[in-house]
C-alpha atoms as a PDB file:
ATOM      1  CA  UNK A   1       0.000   0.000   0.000  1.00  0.00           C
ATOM      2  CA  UNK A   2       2.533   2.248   0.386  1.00  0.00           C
ATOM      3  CA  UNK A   3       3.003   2.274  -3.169  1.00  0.00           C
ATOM      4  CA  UNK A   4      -0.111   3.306  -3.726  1.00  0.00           C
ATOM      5  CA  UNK A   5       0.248   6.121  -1.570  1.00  0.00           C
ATOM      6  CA  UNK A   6       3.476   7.455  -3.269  1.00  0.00           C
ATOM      7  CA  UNK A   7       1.885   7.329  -6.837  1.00  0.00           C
ATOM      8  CA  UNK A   8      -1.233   9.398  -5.112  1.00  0.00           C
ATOM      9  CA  UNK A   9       1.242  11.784  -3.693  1.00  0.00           C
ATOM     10  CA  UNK A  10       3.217  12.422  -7.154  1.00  0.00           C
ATOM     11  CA  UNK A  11      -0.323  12.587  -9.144  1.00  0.00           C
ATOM     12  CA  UNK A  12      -1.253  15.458  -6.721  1.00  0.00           C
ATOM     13  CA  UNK A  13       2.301  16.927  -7.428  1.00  0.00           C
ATOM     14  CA  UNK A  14       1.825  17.140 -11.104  1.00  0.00           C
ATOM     15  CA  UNK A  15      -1.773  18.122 -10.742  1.00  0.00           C
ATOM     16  CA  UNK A  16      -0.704  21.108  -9.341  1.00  0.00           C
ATOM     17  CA  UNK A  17       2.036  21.859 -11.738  1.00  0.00           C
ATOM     18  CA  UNK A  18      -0.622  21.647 -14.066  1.00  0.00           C
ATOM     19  CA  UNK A  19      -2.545  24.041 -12.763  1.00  0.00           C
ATOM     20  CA  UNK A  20       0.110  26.195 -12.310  1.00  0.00           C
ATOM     21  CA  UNK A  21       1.002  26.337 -15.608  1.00  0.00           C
ATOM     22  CA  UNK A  22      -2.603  26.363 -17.009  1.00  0.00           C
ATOM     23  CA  UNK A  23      -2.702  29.843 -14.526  1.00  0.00           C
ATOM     24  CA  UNK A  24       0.431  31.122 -16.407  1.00  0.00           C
ATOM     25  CA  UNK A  25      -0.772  30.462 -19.841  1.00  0.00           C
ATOM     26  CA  UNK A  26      -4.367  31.606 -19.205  1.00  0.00           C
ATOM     27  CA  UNK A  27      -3.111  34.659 -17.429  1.00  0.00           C
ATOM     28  CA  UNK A  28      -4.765  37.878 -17.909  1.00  0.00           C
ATOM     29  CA  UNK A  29      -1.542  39.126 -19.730  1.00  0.00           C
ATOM     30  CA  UNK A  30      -2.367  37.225 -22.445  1.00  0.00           C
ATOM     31  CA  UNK A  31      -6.093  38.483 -22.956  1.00  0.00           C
ATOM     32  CA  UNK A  32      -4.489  41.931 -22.865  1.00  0.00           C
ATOM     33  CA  UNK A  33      -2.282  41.068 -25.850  1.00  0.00           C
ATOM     34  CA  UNK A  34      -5.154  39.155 -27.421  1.00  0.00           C
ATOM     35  CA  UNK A  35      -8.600  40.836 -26.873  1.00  0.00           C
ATOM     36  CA  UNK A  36     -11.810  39.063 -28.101  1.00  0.00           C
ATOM     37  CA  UNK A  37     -12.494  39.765 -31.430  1.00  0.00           C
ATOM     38  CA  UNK A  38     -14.645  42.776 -32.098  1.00  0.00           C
ATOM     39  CA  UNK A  39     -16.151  43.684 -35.396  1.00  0.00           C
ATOM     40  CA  UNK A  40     -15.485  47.895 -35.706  1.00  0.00           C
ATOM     41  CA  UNK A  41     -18.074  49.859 -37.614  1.00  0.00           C
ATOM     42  CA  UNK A  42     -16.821  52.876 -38.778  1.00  0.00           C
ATOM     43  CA  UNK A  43     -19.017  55.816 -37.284  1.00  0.00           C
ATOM     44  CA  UNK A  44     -19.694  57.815 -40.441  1.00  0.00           C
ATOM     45  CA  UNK A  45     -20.717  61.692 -39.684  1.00  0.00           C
ATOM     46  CA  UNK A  46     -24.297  62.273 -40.028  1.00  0.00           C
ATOM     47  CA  UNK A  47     -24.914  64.697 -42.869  1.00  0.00           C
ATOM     48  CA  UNK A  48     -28.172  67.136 -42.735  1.00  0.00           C
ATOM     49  CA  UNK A  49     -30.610  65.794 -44.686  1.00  0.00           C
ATOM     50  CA  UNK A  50     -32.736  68.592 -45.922  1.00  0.00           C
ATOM     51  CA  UNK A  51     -36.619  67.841 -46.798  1.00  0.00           C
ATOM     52  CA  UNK A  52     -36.808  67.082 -50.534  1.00  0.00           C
ATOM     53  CA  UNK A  53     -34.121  64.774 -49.671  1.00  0.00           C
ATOM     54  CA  UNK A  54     -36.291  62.858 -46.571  1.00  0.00           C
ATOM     55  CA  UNK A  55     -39.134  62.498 -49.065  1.00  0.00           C
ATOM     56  CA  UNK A  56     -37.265  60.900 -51.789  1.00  0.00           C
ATOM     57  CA  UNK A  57     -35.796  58.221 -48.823  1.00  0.00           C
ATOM     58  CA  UNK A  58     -39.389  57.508 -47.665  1.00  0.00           C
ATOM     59  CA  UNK A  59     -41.038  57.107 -51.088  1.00  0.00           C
ATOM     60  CA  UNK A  60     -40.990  53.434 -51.044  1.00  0.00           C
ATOM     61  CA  UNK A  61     -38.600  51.473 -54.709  1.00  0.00           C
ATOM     62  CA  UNK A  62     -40.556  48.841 -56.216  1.00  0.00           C
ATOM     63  CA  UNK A  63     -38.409  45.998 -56.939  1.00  0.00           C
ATOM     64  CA  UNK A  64     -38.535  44.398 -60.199  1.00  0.00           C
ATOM     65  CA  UNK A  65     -39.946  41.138 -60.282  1.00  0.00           C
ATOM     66  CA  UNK A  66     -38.155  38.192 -61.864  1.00  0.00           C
ATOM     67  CA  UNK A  67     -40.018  36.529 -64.257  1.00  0.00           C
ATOM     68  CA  UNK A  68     -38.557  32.743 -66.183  1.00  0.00           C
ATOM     69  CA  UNK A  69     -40.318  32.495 -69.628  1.00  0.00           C
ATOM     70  CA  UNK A  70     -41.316  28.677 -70.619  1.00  0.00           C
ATOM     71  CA  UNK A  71     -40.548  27.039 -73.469  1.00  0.00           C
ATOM     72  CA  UNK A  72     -43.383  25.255 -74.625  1.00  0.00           C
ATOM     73  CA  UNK A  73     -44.461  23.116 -77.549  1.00  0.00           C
ATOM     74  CA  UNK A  74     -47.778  21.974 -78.341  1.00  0.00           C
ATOM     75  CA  UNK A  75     -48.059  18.738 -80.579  1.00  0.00           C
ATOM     76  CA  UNK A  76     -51.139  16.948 -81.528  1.00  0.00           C
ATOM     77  CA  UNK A  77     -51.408  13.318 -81.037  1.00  0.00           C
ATOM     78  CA  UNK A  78     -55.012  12.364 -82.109  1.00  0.00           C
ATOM     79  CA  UNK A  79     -58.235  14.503 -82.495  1.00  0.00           C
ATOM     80  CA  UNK A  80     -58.441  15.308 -78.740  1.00  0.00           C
ATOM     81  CA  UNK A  81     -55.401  14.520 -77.486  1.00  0.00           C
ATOM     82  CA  UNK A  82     -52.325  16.922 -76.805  1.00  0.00           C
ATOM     83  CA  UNK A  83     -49.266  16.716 -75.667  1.00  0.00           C
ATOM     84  CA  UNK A  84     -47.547  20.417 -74.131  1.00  0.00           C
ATOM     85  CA  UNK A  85     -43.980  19.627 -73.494  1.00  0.00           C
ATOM     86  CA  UNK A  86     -42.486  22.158 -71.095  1.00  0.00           C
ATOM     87  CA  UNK A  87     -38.650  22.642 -70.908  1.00  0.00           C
ATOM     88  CA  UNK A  88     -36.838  23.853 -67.257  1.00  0.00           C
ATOM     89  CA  UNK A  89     -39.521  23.575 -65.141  1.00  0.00           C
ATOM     90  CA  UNK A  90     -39.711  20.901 -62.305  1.00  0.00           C
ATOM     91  CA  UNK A  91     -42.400  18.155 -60.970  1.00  0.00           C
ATOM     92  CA  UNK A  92     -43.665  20.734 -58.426  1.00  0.00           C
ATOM     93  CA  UNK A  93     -44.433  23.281 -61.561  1.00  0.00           C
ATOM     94  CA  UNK A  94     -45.880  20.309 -63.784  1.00  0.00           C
ATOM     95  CA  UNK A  95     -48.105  19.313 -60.743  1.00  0.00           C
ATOM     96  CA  UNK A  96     -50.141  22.853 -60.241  1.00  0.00           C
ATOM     97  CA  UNK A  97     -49.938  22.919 -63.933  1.00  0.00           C
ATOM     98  CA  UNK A  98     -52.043  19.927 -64.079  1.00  0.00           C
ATOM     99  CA  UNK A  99     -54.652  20.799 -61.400  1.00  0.00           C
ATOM    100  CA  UNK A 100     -55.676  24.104 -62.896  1.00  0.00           C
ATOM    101  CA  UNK A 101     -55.923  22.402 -66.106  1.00  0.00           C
ATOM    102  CA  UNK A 102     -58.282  20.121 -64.660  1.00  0.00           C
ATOM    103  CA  UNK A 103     -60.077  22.805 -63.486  1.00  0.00           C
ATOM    104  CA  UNK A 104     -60.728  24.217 -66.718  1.00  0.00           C
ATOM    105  CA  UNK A 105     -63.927  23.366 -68.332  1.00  0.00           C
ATOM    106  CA  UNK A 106     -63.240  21.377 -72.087  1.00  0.00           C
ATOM    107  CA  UNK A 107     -60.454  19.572 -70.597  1.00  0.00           C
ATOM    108  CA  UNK A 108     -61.251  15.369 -69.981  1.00  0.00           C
ATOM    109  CA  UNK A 109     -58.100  14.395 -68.956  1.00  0.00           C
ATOM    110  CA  UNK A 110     -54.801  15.604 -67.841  1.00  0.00           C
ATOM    111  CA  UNK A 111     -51.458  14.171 -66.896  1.00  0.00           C
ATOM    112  CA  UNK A 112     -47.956  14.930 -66.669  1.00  0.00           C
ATOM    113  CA  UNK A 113     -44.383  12.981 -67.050  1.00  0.00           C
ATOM    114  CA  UNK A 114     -41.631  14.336 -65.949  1.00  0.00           C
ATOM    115  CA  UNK A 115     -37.822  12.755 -66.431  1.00  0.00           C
ATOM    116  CA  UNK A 116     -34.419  14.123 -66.180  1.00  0.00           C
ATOM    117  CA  UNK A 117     -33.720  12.689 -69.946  1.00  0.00           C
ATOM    118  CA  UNK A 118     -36.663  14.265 -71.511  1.00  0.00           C
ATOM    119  CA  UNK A 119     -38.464  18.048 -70.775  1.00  0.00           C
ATOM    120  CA  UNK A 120     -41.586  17.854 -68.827  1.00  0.00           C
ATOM    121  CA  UNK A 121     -44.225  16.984 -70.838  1.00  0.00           C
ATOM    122  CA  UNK A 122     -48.163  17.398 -69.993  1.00  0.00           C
ATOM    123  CA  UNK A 123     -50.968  15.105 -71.975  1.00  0.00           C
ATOM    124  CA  UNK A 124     -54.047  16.764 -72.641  1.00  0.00           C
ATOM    125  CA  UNK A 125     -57.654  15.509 -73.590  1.00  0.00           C
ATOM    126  CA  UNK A 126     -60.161  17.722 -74.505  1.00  0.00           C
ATOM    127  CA  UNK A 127     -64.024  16.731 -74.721  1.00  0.00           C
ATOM    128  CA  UNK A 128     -65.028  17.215 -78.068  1.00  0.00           C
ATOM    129  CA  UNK A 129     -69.098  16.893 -78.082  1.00  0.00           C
ATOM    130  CA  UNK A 130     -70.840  17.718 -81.688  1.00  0.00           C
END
């Protein structure tokens, strides 16, 4: 047992060397050399804005709106039947596509098909009564 109590004694001995030198590396010397990092904003001067120029600031800038034009191509299958391929749009696109066509009064049945080989294409049948 005594050996056990030696080891125990040394373990405490370079635990506290440890510490020590943790306390000399962490110091506050250090943090004065090395400060957190701060982003600095320049402080820029404010100007006097006179009052043409305040209601030019408030009157609000419409953005222009971004708009992604389809190509499309309509080929006819049978008497009723159409296909509308669509190129660069996705299954998400196709899908709405579909439901409002469906919504549409004329049109039978529609479907879409859409691969990563191929553009989108949508299949159209109209009701044709005479």
């Amino acid at each position: 047992m005594a050996k056990k109590t030696t080891t125990s004694k040394k373990n405490t001995t370079k635990n506290k060397e440890l510490e020590d030198i943790d306390e000399e590396l962490f110091s506050a010397d250090i943090e004065e050399e090395y400060p957190d990092r701060e982003t600095k904003e320049e402080e820029k001067p404010q100007e006097e804005v006179s009052e043409e120029e305040e209601e030019i600031q408030k009157i609000p800038v419409k953005e222009e709106k971004f708009y992604k034009y389809l190509n499309l191509k309509l080929k006819k299958i049978r008497e009723k039947d159409y296909e509308l391929s669509i190129e660069g749009q996705t299954h998400g696109f196709c899908n709405i596509l579909v439901k409002y066509l469906l919504d549409i009064e004329g049109v039978e049945i529609a479907a879409y098909k859409s691969t990563t080989i191929e553009p989108s294409k949508v299949f159209i049948r109209l009701k044709m009564d005479l």
